[in-house]
C-alpha atoms as a PDB file:
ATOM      1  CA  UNK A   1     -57.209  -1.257 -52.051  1.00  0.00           C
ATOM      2  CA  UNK A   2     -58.728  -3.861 -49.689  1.00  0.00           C
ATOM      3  CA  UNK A   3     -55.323  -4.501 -48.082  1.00  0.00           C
ATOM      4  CA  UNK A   4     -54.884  -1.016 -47.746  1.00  0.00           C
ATOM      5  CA  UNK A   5     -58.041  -0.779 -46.131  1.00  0.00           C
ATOM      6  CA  UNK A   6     -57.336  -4.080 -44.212  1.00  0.00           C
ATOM      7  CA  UNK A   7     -54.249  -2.723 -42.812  1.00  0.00           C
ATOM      8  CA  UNK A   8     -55.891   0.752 -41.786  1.00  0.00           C
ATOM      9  CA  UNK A   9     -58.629  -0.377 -39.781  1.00  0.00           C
ATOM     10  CA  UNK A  10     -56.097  -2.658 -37.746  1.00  0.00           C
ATOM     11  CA  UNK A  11     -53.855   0.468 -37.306  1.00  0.00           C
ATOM     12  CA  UNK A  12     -56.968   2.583 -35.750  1.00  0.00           C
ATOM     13  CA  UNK A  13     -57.906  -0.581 -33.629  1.00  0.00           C
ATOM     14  CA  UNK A  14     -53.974  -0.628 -32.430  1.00  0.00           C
ATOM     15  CA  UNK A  15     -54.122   3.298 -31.727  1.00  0.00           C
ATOM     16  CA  UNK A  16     -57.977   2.604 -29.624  1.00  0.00           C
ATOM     17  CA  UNK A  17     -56.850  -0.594 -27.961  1.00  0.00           C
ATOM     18  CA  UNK A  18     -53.932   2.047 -25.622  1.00  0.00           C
ATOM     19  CA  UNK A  19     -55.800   4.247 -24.556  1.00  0.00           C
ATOM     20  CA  UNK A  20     -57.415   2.490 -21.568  1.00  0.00           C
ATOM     21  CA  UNK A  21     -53.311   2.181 -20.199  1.00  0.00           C
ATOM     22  CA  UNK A  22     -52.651   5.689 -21.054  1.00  0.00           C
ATOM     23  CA  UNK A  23     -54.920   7.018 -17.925  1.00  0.00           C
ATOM     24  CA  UNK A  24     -56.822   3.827 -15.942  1.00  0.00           C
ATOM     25  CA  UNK A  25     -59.137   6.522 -14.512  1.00  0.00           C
ATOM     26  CA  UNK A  26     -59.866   8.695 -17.080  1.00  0.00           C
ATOM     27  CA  UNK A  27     -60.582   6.134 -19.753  1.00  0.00           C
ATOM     28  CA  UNK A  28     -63.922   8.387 -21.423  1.00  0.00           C
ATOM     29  CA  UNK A  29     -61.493  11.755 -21.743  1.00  0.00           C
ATOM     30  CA  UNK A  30     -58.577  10.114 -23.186  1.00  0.00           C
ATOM     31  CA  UNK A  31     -60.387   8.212 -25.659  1.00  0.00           C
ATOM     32  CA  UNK A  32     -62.846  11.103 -26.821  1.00  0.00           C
ATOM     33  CA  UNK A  33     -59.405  13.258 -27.187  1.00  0.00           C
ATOM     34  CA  UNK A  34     -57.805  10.337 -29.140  1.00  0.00           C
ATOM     35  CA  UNK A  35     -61.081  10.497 -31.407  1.00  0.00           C
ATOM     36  CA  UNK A  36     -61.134  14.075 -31.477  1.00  0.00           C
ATOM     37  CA  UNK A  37     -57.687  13.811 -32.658  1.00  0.00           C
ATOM     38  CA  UNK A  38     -58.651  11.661 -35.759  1.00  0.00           C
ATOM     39  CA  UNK A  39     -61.435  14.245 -36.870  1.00  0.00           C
ATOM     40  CA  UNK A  40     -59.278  16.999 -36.975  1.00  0.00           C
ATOM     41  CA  UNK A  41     -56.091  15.183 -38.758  1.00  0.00           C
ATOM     42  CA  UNK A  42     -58.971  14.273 -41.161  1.00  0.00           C
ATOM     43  CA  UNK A  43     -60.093  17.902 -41.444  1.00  0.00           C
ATOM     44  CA  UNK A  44     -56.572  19.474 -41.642  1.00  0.00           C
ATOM     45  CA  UNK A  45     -55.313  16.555 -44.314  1.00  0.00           C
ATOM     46  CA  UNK A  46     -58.614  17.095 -46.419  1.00  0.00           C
ATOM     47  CA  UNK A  47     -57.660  20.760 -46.592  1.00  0.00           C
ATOM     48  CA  UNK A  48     -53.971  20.018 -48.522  1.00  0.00           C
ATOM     49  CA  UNK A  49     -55.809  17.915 -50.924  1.00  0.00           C
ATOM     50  CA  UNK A  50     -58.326  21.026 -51.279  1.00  0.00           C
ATOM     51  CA  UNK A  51     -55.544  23.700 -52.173  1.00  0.00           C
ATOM     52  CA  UNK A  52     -54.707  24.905 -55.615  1.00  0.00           C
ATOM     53  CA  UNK A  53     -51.004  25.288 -54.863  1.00  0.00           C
ATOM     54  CA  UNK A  54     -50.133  22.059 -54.109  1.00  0.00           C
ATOM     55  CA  UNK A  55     -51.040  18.836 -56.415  1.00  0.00           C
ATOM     56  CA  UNK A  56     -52.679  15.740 -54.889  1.00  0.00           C
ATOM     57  CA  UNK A  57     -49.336  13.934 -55.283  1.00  0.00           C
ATOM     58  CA  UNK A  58     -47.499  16.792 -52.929  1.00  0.00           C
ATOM     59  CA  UNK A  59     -50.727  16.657 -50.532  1.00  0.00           C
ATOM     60  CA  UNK A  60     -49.924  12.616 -50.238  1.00  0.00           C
ATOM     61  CA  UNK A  61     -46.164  12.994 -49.558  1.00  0.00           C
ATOM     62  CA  UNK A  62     -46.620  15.677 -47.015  1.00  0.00           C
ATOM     63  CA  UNK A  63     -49.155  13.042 -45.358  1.00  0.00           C
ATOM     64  CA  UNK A  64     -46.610  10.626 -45.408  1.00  0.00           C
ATOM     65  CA  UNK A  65     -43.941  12.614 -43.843  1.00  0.00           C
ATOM     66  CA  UNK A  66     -46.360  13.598 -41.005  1.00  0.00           C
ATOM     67  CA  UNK A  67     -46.747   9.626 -40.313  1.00  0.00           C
ATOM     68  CA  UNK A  68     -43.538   8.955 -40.622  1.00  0.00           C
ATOM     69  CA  UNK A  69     -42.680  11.761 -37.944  1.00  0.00           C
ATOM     70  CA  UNK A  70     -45.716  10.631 -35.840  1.00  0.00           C
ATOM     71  CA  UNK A  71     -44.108   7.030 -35.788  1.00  0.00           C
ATOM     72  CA  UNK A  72     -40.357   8.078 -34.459  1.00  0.00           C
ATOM     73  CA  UNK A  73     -42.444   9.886 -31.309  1.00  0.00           C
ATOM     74  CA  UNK A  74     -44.748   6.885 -30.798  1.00  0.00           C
ATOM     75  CA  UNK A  75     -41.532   4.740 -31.007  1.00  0.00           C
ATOM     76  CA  UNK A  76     -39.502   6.545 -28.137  1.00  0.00           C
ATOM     77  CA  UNK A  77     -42.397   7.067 -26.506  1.00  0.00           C
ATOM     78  CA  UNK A  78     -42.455   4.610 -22.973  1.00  0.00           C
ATOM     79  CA  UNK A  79     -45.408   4.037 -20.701  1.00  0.00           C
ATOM     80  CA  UNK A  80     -45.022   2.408 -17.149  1.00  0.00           C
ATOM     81  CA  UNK A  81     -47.686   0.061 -15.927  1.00  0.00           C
ATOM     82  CA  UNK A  82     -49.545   3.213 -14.227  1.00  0.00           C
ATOM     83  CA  UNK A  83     -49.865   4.128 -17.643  1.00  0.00           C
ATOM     84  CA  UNK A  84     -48.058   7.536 -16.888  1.00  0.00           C
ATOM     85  CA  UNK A  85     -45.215   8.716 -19.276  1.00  0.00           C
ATOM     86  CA  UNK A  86     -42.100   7.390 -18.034  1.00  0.00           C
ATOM     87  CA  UNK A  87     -39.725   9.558 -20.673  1.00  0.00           C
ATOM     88  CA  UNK A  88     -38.304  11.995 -19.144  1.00  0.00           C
ATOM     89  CA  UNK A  89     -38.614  11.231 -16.191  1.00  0.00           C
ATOM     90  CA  UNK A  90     -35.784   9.231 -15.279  1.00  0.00           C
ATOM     91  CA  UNK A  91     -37.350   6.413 -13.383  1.00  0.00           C
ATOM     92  CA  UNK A  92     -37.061   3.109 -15.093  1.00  0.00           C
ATOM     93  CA  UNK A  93     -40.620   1.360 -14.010  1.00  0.00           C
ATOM     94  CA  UNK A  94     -39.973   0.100 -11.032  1.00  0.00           C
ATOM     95  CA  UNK A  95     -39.593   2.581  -8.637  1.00  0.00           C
ATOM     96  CA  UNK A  96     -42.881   2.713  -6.304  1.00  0.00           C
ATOM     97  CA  UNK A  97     -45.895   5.006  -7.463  1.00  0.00           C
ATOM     98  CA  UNK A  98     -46.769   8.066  -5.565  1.00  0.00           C
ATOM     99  CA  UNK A  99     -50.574   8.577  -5.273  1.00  0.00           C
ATOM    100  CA  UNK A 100     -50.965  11.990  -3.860  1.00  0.00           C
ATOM    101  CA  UNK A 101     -51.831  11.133  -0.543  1.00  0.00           C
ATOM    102  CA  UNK A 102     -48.690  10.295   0.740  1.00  0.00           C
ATOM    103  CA  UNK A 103     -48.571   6.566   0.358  1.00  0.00           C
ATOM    104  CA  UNK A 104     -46.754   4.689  -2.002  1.00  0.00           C
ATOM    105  CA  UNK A 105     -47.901   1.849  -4.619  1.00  0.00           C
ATOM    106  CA  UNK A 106     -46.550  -1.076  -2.296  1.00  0.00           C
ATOM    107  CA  UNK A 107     -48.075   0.647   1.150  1.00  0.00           C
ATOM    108  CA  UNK A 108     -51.172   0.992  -0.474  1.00  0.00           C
ATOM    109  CA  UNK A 109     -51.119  -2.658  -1.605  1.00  0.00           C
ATOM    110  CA  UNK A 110     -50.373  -3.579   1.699  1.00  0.00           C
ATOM    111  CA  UNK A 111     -53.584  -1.602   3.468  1.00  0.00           C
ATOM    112  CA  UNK A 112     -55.378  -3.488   0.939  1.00  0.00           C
ATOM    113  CA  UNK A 113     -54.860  -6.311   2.016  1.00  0.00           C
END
């Protein structure tokens, strides 16, 4: 049971320690959404193990299978360095960044300095 737990918390602390890359500016809304999140898997998963139609061994395996799907998204999931979702999208990571105002990553780095 301790390695279980051992091995949870550093799963939650792997899932907390993204979301500052996920959006740089946002960093407050993305992380109350990912903690939102957590409260309501733990509300929805408390309810299978609350049903009479389903035994606590059914609930687990249904848990599991969630996980497991969760996983194969987070896996082909890819992030550029903006920390914008690059799936999909066909660029590779290294194409320059537009920023709404009509110049790109390298121009603005170049203003900057």
């Amino acid at each position: 049971m301790l390695g279980f737990a051992l091995f949870l918390k550093m799963a939650n602390g792997t899932t907390y320690a993204i979301t500052p890359f996920i959006n740089e500016k946002n960093v407050g809304m993305v992380s109350g959404i990912v903690g939102a999140g957590g409260n309501v898997g733990g509300m929805l998963f408390g309810f299978l193990f609350k049903s009479e139609s389903i035994t606590y061994v059914e609930a687990f395996q249904y848990i599991g299978y969630v996980v497991i799907a969760v996983a194969g998204i987070v896996l082909v999931t890819r992030f550029r360095a903006s920390g914008f979702p690059a799936s999909g999208s066909g660029l590779s990571g290294n194409e320059p960044i537009a920023t709404g105002n009509g110049l790109s990553s390298p121009e603005l780095v170049a203003l900057e300095q």
